[in-house]
N, C-alpha and C. Protein backbone atom coordinates (compact mmCIF):
# COMPACT_ATOMS: atom_id res chain seq x y z
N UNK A 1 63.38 108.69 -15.70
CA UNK A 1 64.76 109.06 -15.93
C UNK A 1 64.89 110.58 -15.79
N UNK A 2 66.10 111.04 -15.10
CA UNK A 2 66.20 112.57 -14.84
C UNK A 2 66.84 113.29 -16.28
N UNK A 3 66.47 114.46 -16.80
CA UNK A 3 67.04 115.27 -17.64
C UNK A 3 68.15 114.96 -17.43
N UNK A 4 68.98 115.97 -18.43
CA UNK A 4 70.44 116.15 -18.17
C UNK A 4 70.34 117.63 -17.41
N UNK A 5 69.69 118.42 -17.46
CA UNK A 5 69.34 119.86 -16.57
C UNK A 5 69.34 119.13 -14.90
N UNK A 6 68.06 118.40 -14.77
CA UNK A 6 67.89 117.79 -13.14
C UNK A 6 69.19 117.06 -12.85
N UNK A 7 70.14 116.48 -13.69
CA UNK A 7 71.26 115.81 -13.40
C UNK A 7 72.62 116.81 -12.75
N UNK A 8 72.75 117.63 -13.83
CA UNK A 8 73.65 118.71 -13.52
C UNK A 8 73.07 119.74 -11.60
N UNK A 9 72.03 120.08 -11.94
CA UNK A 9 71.47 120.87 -10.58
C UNK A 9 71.40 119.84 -9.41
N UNK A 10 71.42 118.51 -9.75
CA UNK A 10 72.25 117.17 -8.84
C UNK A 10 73.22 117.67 -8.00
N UNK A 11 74.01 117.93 -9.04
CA UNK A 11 75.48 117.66 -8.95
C UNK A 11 75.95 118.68 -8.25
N UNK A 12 75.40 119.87 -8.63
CA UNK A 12 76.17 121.02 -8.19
C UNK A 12 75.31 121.00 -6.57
N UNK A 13 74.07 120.63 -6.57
CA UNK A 13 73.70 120.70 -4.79
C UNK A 13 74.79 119.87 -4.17
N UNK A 14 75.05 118.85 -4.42
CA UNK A 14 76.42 117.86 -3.72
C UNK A 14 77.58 118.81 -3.71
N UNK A 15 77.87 120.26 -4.61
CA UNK A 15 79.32 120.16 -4.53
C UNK A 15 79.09 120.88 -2.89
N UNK A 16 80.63 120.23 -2.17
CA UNK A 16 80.97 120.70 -0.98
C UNK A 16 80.96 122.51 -0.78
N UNK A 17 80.71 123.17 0.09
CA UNK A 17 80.05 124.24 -0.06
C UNK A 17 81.83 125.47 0.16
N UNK A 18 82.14 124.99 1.35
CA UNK A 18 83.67 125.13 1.24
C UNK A 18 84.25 125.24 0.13
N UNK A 19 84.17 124.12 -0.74
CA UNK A 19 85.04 123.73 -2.01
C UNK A 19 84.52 125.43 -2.92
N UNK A 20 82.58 125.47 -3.28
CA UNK A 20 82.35 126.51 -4.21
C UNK A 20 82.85 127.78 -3.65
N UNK A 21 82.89 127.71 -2.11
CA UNK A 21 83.95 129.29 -2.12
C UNK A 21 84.89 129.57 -1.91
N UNK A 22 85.76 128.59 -1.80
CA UNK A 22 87.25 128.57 -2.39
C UNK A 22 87.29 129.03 -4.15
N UNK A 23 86.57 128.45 -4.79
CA UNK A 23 86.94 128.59 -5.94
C UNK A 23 86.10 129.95 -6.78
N UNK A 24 85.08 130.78 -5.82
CA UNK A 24 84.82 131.81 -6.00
C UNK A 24 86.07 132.49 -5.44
N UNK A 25 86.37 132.66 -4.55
CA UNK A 25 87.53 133.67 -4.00
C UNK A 25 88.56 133.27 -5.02
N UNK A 26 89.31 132.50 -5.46
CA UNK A 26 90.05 132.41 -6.54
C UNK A 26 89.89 133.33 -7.58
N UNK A 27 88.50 133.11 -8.28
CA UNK A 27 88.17 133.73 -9.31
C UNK A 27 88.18 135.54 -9.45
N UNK A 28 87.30 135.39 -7.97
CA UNK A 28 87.01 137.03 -7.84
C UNK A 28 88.77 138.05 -7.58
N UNK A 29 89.38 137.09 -6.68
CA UNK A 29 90.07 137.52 -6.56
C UNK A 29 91.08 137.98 -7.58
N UNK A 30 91.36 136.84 -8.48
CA UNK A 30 92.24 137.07 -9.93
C UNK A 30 91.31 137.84 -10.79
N UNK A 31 90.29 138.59 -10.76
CA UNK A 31 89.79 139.54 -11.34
C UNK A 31 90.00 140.82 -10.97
N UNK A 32 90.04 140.93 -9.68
CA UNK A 32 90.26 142.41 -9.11
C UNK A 32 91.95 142.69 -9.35
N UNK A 33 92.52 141.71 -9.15
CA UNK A 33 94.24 141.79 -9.41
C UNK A 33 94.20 142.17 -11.14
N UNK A 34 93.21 141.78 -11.76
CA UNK A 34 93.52 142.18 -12.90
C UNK A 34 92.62 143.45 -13.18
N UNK A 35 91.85 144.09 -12.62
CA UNK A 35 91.76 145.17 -12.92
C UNK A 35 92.89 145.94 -12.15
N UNK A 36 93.13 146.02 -10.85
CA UNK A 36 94.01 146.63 -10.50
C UNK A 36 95.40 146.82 -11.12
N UNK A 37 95.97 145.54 -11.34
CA UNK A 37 97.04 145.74 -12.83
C UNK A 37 97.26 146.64 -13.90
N UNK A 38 95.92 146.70 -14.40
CA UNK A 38 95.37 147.62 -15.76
C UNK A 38 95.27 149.19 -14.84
N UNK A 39 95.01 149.25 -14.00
CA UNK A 39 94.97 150.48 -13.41
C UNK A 39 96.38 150.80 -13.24
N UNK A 40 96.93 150.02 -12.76
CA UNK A 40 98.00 150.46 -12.02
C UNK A 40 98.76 150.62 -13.39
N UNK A 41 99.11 149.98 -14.67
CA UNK A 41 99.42 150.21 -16.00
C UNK A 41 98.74 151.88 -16.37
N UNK A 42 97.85 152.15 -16.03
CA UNK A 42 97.81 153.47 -16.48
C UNK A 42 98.29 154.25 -16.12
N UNK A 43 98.47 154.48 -14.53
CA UNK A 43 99.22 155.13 -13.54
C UNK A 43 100.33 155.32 -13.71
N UNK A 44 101.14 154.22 -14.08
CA UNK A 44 102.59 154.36 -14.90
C UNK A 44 102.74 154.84 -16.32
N UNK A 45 101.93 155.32 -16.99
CA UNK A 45 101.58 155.59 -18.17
C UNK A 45 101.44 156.90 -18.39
N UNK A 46 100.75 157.41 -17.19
CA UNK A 46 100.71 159.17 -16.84
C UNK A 46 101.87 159.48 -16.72
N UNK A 47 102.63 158.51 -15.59
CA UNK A 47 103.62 159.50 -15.00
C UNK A 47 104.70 159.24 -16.27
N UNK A 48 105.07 158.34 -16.86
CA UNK A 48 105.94 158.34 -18.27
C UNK A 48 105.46 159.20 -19.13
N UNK A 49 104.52 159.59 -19.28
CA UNK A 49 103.98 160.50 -20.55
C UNK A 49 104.23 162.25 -19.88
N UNK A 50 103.77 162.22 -18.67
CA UNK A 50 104.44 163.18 -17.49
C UNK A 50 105.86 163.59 -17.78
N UNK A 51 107.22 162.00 -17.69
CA UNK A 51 108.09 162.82 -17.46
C UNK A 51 108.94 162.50 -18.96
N UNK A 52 108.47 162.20 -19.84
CA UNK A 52 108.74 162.56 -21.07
C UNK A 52 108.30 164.00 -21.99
N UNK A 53 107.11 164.88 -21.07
CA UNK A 53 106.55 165.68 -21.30
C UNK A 53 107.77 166.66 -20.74
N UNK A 54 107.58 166.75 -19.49
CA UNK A 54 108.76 167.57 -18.65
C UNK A 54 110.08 167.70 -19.10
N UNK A 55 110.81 166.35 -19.61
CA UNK A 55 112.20 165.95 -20.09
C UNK A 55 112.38 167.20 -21.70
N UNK A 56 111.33 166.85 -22.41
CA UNK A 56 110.98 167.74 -23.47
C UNK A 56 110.76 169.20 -23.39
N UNK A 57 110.56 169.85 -22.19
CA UNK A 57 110.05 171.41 -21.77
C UNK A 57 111.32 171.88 -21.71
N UNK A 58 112.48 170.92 -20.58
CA UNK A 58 113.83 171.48 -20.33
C UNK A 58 114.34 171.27 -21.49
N UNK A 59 114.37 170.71 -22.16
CA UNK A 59 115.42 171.17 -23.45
C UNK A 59 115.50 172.30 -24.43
N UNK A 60 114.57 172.82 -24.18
CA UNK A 60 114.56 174.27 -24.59
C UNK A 60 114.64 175.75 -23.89
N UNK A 61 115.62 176.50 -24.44
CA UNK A 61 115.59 177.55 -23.43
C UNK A 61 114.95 178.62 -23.05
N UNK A 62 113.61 178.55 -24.20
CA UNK A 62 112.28 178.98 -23.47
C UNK A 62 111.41 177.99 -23.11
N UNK A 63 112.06 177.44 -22.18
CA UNK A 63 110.64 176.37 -21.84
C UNK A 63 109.38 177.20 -21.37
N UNK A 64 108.73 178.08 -20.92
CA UNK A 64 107.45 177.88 -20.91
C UNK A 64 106.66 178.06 -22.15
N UNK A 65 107.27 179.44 -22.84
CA UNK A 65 106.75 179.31 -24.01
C UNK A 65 106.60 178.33 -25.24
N UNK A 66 107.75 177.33 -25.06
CA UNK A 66 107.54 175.59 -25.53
C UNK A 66 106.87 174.87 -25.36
N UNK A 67 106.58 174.93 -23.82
CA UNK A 67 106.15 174.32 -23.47
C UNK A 67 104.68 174.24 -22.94
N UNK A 68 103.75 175.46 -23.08
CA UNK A 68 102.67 175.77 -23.80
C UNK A 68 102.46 175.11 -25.24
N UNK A 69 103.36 175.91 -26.23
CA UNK A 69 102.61 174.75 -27.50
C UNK A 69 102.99 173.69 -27.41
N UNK A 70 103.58 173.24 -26.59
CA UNK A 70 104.69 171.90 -26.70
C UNK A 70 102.80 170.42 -26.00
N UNK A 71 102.58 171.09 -25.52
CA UNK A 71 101.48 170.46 -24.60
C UNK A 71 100.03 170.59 -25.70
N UNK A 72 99.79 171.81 -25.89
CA UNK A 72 98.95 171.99 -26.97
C UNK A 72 98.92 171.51 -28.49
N UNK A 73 100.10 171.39 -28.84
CA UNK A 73 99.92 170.72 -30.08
C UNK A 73 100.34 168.75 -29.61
N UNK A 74 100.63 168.04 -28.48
CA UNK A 74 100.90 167.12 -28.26
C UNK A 74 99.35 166.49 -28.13
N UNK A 75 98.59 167.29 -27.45
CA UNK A 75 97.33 166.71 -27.28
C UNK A 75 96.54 166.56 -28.61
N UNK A 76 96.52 167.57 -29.37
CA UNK A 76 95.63 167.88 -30.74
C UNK A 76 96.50 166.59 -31.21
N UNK A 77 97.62 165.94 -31.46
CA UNK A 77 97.76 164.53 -32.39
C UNK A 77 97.57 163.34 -31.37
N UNK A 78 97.76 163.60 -30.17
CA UNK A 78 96.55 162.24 -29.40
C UNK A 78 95.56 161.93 -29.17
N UNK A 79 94.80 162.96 -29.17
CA UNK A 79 93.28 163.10 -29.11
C UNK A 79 92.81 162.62 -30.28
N UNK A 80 93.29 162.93 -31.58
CA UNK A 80 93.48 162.22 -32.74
C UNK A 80 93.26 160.20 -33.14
N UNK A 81 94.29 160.40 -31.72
CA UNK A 81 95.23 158.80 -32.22
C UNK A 81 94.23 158.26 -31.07
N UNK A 82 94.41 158.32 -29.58
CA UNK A 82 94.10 157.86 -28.84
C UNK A 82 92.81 158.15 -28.54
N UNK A 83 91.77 159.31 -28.43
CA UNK A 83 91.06 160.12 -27.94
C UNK A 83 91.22 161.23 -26.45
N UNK A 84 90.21 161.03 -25.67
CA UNK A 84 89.59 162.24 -25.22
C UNK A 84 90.87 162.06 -23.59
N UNK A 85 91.20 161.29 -23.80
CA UNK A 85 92.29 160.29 -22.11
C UNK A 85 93.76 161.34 -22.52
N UNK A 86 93.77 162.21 -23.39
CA UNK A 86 94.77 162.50 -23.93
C UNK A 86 94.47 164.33 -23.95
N UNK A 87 93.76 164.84 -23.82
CA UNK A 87 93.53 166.29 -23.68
C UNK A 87 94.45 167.01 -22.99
N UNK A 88 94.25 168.23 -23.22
CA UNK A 88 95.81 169.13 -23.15
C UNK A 88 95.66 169.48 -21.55
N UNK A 89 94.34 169.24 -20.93
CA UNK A 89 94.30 169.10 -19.43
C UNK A 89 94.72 168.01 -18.51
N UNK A 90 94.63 167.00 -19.05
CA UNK A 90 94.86 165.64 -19.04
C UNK A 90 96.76 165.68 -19.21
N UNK A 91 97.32 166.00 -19.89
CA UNK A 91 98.41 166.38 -20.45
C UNK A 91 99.24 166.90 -19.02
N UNK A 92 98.46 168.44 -18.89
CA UNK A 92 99.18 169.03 -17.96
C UNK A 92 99.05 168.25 -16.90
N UNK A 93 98.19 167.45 -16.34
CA UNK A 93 97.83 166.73 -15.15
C UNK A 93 99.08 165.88 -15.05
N UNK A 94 99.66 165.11 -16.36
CA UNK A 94 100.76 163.77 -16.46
C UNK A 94 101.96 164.70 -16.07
N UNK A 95 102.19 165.77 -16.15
CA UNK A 95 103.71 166.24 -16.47
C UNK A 95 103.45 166.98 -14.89
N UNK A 96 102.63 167.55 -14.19
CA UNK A 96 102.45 168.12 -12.97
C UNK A 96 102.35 166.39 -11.96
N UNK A 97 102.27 165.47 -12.39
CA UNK A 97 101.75 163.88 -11.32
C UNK A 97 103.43 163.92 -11.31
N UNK A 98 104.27 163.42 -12.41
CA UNK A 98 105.68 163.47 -12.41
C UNK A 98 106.16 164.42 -11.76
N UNK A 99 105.97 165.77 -12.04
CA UNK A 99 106.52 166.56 -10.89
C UNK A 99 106.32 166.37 -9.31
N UNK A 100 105.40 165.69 -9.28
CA UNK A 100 104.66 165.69 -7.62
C UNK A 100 105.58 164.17 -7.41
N UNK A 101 105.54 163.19 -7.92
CA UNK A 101 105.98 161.70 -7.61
C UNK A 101 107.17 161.50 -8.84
N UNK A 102 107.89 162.13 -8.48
CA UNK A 102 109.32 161.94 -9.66
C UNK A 102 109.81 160.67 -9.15
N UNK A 103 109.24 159.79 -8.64
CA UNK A 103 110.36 158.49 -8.43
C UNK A 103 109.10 157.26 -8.67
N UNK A 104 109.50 156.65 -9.86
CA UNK A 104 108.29 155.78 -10.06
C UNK A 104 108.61 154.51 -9.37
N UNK A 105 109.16 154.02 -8.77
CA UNK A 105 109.30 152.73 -7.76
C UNK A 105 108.61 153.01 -6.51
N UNK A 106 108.16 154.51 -6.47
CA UNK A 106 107.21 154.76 -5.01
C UNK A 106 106.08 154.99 -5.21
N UNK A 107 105.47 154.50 -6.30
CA UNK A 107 103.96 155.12 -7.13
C UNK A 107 103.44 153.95 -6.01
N UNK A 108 102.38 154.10 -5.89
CA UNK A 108 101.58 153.23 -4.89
C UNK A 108 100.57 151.93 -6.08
N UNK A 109 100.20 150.96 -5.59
CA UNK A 109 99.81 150.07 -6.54
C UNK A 109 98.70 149.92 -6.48
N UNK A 110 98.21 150.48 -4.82
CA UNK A 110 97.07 150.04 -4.71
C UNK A 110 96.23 151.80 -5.28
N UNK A 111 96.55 152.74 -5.55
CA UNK A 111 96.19 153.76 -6.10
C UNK A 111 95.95 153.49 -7.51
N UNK A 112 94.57 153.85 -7.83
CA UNK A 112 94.67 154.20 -9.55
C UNK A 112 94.99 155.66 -9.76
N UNK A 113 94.83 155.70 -11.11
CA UNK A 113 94.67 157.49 -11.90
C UNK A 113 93.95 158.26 -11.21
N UNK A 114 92.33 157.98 -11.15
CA UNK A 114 91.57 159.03 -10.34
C UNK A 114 92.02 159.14 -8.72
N UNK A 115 92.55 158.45 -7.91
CA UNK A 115 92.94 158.78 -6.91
C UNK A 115 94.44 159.89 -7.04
N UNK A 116 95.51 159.28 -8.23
CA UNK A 116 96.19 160.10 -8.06
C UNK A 116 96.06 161.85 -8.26
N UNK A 117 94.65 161.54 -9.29
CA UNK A 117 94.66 162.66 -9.93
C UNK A 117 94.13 163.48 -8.78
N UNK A 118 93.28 163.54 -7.62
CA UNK A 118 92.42 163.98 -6.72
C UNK A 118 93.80 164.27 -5.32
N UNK A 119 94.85 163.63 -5.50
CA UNK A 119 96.07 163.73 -4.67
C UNK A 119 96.83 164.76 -5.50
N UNK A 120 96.94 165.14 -6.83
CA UNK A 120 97.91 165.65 -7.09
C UNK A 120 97.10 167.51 -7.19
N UNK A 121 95.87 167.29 -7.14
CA UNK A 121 95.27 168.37 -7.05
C UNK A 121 95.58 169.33 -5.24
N UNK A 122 96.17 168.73 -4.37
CA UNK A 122 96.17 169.19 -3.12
C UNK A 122 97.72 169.31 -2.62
N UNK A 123 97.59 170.72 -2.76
CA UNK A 123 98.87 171.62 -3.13
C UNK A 123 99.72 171.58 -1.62
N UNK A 124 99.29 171.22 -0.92
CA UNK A 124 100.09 171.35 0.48
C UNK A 124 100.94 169.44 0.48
N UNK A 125 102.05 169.42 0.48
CA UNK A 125 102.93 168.47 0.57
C UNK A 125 102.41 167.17 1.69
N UNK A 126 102.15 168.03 2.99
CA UNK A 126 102.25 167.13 4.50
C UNK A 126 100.54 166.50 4.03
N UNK A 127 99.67 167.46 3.60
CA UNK A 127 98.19 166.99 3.18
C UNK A 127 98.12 165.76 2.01
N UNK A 128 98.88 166.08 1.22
CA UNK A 128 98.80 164.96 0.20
C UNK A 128 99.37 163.78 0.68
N UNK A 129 100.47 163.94 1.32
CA UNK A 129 101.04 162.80 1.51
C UNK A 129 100.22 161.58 2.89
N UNK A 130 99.75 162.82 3.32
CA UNK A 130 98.60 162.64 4.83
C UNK A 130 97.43 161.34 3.87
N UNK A 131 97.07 161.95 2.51
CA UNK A 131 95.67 161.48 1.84
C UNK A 131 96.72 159.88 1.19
N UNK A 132 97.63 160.14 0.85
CA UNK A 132 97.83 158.98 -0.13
C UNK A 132 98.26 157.71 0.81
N UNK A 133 98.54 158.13 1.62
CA UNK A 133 98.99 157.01 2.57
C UNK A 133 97.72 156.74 3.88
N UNK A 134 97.17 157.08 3.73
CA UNK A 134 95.55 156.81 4.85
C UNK A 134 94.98 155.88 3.19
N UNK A 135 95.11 156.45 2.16
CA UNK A 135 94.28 155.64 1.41
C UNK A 135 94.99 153.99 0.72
N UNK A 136 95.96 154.18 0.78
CA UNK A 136 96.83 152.75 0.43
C UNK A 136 96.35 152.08 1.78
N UNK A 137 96.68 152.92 3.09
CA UNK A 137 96.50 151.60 4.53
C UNK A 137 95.10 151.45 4.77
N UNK A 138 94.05 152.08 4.46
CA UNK A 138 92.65 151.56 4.57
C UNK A 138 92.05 151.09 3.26
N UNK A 139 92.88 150.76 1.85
CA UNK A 139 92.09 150.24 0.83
C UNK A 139 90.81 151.39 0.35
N UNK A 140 91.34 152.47 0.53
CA UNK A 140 90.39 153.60 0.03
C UNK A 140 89.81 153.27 -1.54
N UNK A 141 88.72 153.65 -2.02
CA UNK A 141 88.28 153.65 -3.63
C UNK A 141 88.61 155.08 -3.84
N UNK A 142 88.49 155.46 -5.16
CA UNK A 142 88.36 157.13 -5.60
C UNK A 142 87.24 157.73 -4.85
N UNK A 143 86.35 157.32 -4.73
CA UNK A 143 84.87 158.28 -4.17
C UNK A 143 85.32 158.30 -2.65
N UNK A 144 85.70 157.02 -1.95
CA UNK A 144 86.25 157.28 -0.36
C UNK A 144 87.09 158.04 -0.28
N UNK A 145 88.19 158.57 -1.07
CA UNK A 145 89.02 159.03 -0.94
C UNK A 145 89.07 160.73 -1.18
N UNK A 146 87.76 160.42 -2.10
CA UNK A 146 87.23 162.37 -2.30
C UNK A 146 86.56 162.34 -0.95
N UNK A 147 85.48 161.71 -0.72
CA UNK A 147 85.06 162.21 0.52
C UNK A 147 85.89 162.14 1.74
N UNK A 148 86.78 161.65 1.86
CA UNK A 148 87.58 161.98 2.84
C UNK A 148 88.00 163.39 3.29
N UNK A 149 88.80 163.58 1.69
CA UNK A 149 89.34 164.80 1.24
C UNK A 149 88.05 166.05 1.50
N UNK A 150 87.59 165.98 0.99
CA UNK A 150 86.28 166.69 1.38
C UNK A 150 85.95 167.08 2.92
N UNK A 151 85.72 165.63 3.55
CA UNK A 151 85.42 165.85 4.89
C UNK A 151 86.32 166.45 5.67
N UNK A 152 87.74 167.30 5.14
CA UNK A 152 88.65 167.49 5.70
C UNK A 152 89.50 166.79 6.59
N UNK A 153 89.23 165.42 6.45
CA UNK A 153 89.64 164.10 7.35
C UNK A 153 91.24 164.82 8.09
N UNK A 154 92.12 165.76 7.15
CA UNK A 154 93.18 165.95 7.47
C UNK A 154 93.56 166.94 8.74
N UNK A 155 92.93 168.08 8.68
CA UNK A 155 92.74 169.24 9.41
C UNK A 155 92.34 168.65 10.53
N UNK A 156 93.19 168.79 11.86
CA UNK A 156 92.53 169.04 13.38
C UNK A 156 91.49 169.90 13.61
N UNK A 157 90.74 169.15 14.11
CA UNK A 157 89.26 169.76 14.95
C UNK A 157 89.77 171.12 15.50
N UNK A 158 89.57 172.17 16.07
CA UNK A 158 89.78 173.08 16.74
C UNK A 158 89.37 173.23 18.07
């Protein structure tokens, strides 16, 4: 008489081979959609914390000098609450991403945080926009997308 172990390793040699990778691609797939989700939830999270940061600078009519402590003491009670995702560099990064992408229905989905953050660092308009859109149409990661940036992918040869 076979185990119940030799019974099961039966069973699964019979399953149709088609069938097990259909139902891997299912799986894998509704995993990456759900990390990407959670990414893409943070991404919207910067740029709200961004332009609630910004919304708060203009209401005062010294905004920079506000808006120095305004950033500095915002981080010291999140860093607190939330931790280290919340630093007064981190801070300026959310309220400078909003300035760069003030229209959140055009945030890209397939971009996380570290890509935006590596886009919002590259001060020339036609260049960034050159990087964010080569990386949405080729499925770029953060590291492809630094080395791109890096490799000067943008700049004509001479």
């Amino acid at each position: 008489m076979k185990s119940p172990q030799n019974l099961n390793s039966d069973a699964v040699a019979q399953l149709n081979q088609t069938f097990l990778h259909d139902i891997r691609t299912i799986i894998t797939t509704a995993q990456a959609n759900a990390v990407r989700s959670v990414e893409f939830h943070r991404v919207e999270m910067y740029w709200k914390l961004g332009e609630r940061i910004f919304v708060e600078e203009q209401h005062e009519k010294e905004r920079a000098e506000y808006g120095a402590y305004l950033i500095q003491n915002l981080s010291i009670e999140m860093e607190k609450e939330f931790g280290s995702g919340f630093s007064k560099r981190q801070l300026e990064r959310a309220r400078q991403f909003y300035r760069l992408f003030p229209i959140a229905s055009a945030l890209r989905s397939q971009l996380n945080w570290y890509q935006y953050r590596l886009l919002i660092s590259i001060s020339d308009n036609s260049k960034r926009e050159f990087y964010e859109l080569e990386s949405a149409k080729n499925n770029w990661n953060g590291k492809e997308l630094e080395r791109q940036i890096n490799a000067q992918l943008y700049e004509e040869p001479e």
